[in-house]
Protein backbone atom coordinates (compact mmCIF):
# COMPACT_ATOMS: atom_id res chain seq x y z
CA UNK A 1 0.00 0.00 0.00
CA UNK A 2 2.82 2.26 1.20
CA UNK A 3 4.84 1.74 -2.47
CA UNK A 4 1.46 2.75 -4.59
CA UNK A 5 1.37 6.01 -2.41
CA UNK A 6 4.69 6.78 -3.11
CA UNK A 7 4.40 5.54 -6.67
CA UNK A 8 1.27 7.69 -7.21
CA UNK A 9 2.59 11.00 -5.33
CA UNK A 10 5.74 10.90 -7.84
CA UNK A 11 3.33 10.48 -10.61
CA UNK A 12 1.62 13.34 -9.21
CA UNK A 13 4.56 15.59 -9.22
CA UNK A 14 5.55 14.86 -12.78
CA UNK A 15 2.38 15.37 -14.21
CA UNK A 16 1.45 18.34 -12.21
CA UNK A 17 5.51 20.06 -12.83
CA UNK A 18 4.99 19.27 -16.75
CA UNK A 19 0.97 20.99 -16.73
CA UNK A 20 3.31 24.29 -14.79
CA UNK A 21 6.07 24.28 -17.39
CA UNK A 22 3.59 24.08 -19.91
CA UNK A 23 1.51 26.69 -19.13
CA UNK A 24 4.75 29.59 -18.06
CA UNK A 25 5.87 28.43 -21.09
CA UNK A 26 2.68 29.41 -22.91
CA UNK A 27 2.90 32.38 -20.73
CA UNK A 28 6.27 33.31 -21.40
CA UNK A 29 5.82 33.32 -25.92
CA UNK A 30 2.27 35.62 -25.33
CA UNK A 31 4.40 37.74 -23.05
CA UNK A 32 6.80 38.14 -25.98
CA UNK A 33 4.69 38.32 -28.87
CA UNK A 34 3.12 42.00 -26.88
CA UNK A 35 6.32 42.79 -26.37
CA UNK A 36 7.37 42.92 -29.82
CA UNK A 37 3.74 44.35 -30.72
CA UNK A 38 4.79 47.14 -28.53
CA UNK A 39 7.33 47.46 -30.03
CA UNK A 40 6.65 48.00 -33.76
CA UNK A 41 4.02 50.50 -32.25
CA UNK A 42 6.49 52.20 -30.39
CA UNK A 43 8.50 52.76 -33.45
CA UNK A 44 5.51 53.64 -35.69
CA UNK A 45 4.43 56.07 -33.14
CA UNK A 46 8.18 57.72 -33.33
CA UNK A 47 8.17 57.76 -36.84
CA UNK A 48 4.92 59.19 -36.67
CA UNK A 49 5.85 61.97 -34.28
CA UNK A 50 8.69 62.69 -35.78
CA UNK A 51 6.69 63.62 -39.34
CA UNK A 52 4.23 65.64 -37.60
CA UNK A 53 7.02 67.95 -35.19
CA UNK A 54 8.68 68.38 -39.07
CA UNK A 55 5.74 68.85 -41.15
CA UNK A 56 4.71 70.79 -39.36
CA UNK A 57 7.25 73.53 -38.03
CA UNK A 58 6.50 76.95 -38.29
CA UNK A 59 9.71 77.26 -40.87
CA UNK A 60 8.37 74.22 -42.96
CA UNK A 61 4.73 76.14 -43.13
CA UNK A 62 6.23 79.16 -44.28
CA UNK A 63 8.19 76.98 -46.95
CA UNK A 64 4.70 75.15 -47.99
CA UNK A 65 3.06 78.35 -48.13
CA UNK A 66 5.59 79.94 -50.54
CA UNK A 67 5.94 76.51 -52.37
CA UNK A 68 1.70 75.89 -52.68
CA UNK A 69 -0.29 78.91 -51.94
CA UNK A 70 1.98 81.98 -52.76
CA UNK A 71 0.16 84.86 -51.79
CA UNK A 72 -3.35 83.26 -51.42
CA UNK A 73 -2.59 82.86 -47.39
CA UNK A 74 -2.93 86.01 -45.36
CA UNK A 75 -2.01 86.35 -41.70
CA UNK A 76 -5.45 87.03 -39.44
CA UNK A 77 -5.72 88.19 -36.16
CA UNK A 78 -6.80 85.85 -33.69
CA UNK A 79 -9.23 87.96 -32.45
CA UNK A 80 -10.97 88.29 -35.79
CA UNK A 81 -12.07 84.49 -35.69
CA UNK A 82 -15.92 84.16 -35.05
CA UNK A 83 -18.22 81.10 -34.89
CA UNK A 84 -20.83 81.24 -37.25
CA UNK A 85 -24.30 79.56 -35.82
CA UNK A 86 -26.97 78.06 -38.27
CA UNK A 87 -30.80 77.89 -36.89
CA UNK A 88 -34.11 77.67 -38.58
CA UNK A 89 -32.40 79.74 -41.53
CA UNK A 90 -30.67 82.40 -39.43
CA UNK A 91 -27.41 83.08 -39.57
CA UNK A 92 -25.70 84.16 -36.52
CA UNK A 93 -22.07 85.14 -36.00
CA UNK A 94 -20.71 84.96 -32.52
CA UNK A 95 -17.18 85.91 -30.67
CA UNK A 96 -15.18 82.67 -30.46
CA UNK A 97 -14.69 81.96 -26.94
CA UNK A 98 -10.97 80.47 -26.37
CA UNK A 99 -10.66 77.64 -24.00
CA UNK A 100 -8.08 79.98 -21.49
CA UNK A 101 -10.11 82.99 -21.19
């Protein structure tokens, strides 16, 4: 009786060391396959920020400007902007309100 017991426990402990392997090992290529996810998005999101802060520089606006709209662009003051409102056929033009007044 005493050998089955002992038989059965190291069964027990196989099996049951194999089913934890298993699984941290299925653990372990998930773990890596977000990792490198994150990482292409990482570098996507660098490329990405890295053509916005160019395009869109106040020198490379001036240069687009020149290059594409030559003199149709003219410099407004920012108080001049208005919000136009559209009701029942009525149009209404309104003071833009800026978020840090």
């Amino acid at each position: 009786m005493s050998k089955i017991l002992v038989i059965s426990l190291i069964f027990f402990l196989i099996l049951s060391t194999a089913i934890v392997k298993n699984s941290t090992k299925r653990m372990d290529d998930e773990i890596f396959i977000f990792k490198e996810s994150i990482r292409s998005l990482k570098k996507d999101l660098e490329t990405t920020k890295l053509e916005h802060d160019y395009l869109s520089s106040a020198e490379k606006l001036l240069e687009f400007q020149n290059l594409y709209f030559d003199k149709k662009l003219v410099k407004k003051d920012i108080q001049e902007i208005g919000k136009i409102n559209i009701k029942l056929n009525k149009i209404n033009i309104n003071q833009f309100s800026f978020i840090n007044e």
